[in-house]
C-alpha atoms as a PDB file:
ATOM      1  CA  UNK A   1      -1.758  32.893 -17.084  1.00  0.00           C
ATOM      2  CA  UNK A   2       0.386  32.439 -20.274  1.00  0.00           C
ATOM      3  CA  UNK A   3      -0.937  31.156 -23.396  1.00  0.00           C
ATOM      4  CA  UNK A   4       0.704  29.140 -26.037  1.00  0.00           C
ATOM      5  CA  UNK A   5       0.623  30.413 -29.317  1.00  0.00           C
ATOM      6  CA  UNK A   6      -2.004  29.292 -31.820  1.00  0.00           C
ATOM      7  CA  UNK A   7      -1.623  27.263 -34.683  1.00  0.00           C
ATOM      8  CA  UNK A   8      -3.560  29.359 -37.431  1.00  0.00           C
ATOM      9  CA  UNK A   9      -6.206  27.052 -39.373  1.00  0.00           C
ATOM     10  CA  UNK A  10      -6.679  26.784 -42.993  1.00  0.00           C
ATOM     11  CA  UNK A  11     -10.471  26.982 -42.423  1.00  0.00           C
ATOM     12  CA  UNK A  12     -10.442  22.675 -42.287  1.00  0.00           C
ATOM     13  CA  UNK A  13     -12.302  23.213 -38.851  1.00  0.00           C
ATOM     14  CA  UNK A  14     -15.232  25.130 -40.854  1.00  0.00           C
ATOM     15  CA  UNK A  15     -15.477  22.200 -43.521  1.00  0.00           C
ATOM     16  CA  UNK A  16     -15.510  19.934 -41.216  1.00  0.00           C
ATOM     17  CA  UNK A  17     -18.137  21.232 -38.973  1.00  0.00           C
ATOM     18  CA  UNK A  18     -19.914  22.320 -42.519  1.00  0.00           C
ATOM     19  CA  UNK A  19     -19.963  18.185 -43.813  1.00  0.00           C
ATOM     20  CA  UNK A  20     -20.861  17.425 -39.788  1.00  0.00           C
ATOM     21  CA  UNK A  21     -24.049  19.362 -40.135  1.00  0.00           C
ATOM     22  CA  UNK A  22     -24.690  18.054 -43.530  1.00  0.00           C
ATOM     23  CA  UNK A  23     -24.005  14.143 -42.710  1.00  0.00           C
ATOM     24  CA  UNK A  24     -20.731  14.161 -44.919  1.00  0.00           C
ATOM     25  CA  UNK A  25     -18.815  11.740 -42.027  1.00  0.00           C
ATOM     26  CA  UNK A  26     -16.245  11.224 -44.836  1.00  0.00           C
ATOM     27  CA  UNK A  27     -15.518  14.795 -45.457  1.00  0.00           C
ATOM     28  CA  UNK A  28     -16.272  15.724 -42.254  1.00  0.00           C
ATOM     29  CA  UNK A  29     -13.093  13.500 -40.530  1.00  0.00           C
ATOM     30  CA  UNK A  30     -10.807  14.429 -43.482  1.00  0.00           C
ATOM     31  CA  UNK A  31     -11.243  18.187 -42.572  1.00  0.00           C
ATOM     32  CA  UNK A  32     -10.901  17.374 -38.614  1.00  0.00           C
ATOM     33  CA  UNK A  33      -7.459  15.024 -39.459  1.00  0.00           C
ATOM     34  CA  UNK A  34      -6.159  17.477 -41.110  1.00  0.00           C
ATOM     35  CA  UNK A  35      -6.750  20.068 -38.932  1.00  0.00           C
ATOM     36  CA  UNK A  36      -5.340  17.488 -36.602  1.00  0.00           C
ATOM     37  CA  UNK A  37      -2.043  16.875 -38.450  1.00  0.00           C
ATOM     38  CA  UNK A  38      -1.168  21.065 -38.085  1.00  0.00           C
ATOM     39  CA  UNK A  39      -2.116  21.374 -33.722  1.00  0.00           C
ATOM     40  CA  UNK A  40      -3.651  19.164 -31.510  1.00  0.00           C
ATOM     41  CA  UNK A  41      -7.429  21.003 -31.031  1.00  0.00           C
ATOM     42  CA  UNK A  42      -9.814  19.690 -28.232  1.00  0.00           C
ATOM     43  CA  UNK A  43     -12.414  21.057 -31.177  1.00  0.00           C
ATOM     44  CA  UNK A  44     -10.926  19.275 -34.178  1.00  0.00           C
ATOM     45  CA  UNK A  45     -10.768  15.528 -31.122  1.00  0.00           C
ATOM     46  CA  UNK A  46     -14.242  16.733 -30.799  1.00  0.00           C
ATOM     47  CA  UNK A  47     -15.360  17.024 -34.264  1.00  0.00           C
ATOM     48  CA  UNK A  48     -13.153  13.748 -35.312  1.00  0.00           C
ATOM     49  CA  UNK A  49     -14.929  11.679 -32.445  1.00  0.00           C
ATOM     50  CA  UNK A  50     -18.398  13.210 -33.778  1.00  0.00           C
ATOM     51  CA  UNK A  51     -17.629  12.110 -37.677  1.00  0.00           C
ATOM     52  CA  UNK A  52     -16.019   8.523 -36.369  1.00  0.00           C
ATOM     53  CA  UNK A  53     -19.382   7.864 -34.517  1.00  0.00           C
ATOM     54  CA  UNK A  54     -21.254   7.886 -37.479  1.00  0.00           C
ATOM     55  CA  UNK A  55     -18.751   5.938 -39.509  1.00  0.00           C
ATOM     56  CA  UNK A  56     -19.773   3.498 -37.119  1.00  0.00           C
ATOM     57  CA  UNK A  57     -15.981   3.401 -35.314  1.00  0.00           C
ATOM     58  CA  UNK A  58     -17.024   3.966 -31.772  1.00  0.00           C
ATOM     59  CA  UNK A  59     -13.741   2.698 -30.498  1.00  0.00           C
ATOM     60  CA  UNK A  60     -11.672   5.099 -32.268  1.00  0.00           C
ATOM     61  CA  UNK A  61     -14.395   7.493 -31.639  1.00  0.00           C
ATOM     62  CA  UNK A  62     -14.658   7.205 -27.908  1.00  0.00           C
ATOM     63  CA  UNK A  63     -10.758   7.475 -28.022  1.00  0.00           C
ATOM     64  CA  UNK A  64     -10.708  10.883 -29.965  1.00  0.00           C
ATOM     65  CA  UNK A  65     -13.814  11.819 -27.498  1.00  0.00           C
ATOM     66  CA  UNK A  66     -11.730  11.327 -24.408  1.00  0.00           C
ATOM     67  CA  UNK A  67      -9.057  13.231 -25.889  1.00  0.00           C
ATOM     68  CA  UNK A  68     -11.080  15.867 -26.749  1.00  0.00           C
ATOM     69  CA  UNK A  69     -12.803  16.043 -22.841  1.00  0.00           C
ATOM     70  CA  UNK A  70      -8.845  15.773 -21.329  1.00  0.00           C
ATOM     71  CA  UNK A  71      -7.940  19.023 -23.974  1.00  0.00           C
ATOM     72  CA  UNK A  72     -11.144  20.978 -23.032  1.00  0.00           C
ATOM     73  CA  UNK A  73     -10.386  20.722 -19.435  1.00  0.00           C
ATOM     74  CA  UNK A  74      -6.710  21.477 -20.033  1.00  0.00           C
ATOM     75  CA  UNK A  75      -7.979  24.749 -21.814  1.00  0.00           C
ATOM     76  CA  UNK A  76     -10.512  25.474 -18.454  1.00  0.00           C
ATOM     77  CA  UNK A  77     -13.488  24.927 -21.175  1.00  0.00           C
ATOM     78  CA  UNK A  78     -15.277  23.189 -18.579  1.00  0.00           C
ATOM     79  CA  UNK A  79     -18.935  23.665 -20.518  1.00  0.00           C
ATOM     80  CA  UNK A  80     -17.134  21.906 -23.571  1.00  0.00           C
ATOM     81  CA  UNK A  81     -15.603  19.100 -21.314  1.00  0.00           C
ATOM     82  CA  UNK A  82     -18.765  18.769 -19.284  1.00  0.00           C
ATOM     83  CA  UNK A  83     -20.427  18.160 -22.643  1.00  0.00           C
ATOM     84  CA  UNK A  84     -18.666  15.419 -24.056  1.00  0.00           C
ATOM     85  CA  UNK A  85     -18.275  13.989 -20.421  1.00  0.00           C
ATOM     86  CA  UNK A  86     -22.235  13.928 -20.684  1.00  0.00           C
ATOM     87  CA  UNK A  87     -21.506  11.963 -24.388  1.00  0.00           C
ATOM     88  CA  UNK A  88     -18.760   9.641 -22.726  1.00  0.00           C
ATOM     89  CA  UNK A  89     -21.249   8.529 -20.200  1.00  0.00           C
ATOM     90  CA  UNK A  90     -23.765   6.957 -22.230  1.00  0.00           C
END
């Protein structure tokens, strides 16, 4: 199987997992849109769904959510996708 290449990251995947774990929703989607504007990331959907939740958009959350479960499977991360599946269903 071929592989695309990689968009490198400027680290906004860190700081936004970083302001995730220390309830900075603000920071947190800032870092995961702009890691979003460079490649589209099933981790950066994830992350963006995660920070939108608590912002209180579940709409655009559940969107970026879905995203994130369609990219997962796409890259056969089927732990990842089964995950946020799990989140979807509720």
């Amino acid at each position: 199987m071929t592989r695309e290449p990689v968009a490198v990251s400027d680290g906004s995947l860190a700081r936004g997992h970083e302001a995730l774990a220390a309830g900075e929703w603000e920071a947190a989607r800032a870092a995961f849109e702009q890691e979003l504007a460079r490649a589209d990331s099933a981790e950066a959907l994830d992350g963006l769904g995660r920070a939108l939740w608590w912002l209180r958009e579940e709409r655009e959350a559940v969107v970026a959510r879905e995203r994130a479960y369609a990219a997962f499977r796409r890259e056969g991360d089927r732990a990842r996708a089964a995950r946020v599946a799990l989140w979807l269903s509720r």
